[in-house]
Protein backbone atom coordinates (compact mmCIF):
# COMPACT_ATOMS: atom_id res chain seq x y z
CA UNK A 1 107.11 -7.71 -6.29
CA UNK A 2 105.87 -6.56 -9.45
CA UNK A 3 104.71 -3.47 -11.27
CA UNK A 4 102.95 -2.28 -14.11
CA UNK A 5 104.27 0.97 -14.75
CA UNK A 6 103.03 3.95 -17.59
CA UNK A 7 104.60 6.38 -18.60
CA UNK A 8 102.47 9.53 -18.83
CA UNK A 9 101.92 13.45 -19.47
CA UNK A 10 99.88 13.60 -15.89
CA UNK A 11 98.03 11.19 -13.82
CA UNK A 12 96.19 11.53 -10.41
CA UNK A 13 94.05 9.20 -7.84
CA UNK A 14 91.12 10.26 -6.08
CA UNK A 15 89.27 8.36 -2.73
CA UNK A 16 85.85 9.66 -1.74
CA UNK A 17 85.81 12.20 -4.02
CA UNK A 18 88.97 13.55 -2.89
CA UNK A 19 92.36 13.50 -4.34
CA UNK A 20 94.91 12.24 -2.30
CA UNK A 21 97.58 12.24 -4.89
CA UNK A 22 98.52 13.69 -8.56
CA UNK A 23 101.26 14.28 -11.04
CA UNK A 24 100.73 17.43 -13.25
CA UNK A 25 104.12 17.20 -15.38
CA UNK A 26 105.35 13.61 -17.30
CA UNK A 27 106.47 11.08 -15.39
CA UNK A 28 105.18 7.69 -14.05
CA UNK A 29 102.27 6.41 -12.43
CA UNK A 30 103.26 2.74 -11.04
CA UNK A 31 101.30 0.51 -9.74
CA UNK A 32 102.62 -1.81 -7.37
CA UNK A 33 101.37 -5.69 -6.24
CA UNK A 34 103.54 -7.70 -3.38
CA UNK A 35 103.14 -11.45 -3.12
CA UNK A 36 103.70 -13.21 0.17
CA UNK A 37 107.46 -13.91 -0.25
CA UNK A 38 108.43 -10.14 -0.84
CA UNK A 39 111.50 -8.36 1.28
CA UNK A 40 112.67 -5.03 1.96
CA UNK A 41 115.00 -6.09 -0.33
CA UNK A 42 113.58 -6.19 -3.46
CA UNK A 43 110.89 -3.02 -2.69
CA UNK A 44 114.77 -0.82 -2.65
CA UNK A 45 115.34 -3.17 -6.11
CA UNK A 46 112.33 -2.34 -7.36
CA UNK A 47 112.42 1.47 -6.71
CA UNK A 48 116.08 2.14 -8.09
CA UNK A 49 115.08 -0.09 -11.19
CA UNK A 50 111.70 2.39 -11.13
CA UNK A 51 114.16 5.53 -10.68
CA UNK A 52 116.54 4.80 -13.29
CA UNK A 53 114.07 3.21 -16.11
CA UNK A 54 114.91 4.79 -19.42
CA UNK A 55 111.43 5.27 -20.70
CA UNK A 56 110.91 9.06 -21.04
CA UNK A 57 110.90 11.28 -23.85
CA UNK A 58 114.93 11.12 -25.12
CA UNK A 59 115.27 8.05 -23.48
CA UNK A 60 116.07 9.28 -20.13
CA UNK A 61 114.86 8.18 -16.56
CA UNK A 62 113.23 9.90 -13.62
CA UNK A 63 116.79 10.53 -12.23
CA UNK A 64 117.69 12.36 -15.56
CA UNK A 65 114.57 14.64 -15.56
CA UNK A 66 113.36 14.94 -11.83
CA UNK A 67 110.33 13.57 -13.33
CA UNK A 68 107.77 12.47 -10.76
CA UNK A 69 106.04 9.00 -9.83
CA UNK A 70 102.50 8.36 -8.76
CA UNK A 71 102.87 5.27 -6.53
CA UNK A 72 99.81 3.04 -5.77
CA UNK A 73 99.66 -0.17 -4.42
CA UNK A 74 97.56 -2.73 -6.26
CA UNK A 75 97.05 -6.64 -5.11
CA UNK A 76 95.23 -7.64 -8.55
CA UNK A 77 98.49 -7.88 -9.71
CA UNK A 78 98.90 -11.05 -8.31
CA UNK A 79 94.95 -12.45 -9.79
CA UNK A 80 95.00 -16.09 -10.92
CA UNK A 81 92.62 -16.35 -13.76
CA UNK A 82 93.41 -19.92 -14.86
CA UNK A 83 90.21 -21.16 -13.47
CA UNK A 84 86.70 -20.04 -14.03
CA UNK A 85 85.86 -16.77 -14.87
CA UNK A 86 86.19 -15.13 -11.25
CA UNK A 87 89.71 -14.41 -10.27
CA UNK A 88 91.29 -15.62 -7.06
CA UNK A 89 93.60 -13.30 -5.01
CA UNK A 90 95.49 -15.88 -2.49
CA UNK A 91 98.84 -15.05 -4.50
CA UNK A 92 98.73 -11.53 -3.45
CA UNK A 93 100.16 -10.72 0.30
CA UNK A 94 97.37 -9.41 3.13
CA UNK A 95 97.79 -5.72 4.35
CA UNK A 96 99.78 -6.19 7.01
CA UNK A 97 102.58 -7.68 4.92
CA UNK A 98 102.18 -5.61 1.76
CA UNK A 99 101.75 -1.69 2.76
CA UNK A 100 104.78 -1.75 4.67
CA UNK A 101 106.79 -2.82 1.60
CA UNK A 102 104.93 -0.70 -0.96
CA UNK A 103 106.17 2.40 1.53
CA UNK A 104 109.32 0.74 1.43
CA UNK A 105 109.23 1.28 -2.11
CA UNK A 106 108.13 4.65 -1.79
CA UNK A 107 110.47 5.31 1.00
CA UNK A 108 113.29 3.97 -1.16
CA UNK A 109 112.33 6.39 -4.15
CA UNK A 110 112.75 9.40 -1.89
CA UNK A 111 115.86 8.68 -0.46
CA UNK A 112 116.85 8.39 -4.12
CA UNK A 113 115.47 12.06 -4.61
CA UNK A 114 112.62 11.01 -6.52
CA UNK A 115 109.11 13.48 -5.88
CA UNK A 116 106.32 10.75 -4.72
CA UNK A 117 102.79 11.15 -4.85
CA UNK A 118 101.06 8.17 -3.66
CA UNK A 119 97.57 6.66 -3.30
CA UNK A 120 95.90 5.43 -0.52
CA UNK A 121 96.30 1.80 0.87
CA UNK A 122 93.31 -0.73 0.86
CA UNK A 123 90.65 2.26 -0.24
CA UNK A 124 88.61 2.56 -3.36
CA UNK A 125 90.43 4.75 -5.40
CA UNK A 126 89.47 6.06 -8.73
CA UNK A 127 92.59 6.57 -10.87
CA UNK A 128 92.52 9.27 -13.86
CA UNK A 129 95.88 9.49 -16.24
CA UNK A 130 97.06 10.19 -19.59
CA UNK A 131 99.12 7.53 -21.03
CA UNK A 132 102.22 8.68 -23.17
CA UNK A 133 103.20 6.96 -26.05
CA UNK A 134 101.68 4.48 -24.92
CA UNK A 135 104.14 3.36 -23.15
CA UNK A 136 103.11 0.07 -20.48
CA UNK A 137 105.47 -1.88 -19.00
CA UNK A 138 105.11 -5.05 -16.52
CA UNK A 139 108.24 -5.53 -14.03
CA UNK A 140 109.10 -8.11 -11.71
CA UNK A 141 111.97 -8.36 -8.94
């Protein structure tokens, strides 16, 4: 699995005009890509690492502060760009095998005690946030 993950002062994600999900205090907004090969396993990895990241202000984590995640899944993670100029997906896992483990991650959070907002899987979604710091990081497990 990996994840880019921000750390920001608010961040939210809107389908169809909508929004379906939105942080209002700082926290992270993560954005999550599964390759073929991914387990349950690594999704609970992946959210304690996630949980316990020392990247807030005073170097603390989520589990210091309470501080909320915005969770959206996001298969151009897994691009390969070495050829041409048009980006092949085929390293990214289809649907069926990568929502379930992005709500595994999500699921995993929660049980942690983490607040979740999420996006929705497979739509369009326009995502707004304010970057803190800036502060990007890229995480694989």
């Amino acid at each position: 699995m990996r994840a880019v993950v921000q750390r920001v002062s608010s961040a939210s994600v809107t389908v169809d005009g909508s929004t379906v999900g939105a942080i209002t205090s700082p926290g992270l907004l993560v954005l999550v890509g599964v390759t073929h090969t991914d387990t349950p396993a690594q999704a609970a990895k992946l959210a304690a690492k996630l949980w316990n990241l020392r990247i807030l202000d005073g170097e603390k984590s989520c589990s210091d502060t309470a501080a909320p995640l915005l969770v959206i899944s996001q298969f151009t993670l897994y691009a390969d760009t070495n050829k041409g100029r048009r980006p092949t997906w085929q390293a990214a896992a289809p649907g069926p095998i990568a929502e379930p483990l992005v709500e595994a991650v999500v699921s995993a959070l929660r049980t942690l005690g983490a607040h979740v907002e999420t996006g929705k899987f497979g739509a369009d979604m326009k995502v707004t946030l304010t970057n803190d710091g800036p502060i990007t990081l890229v995480i694989d497990v």
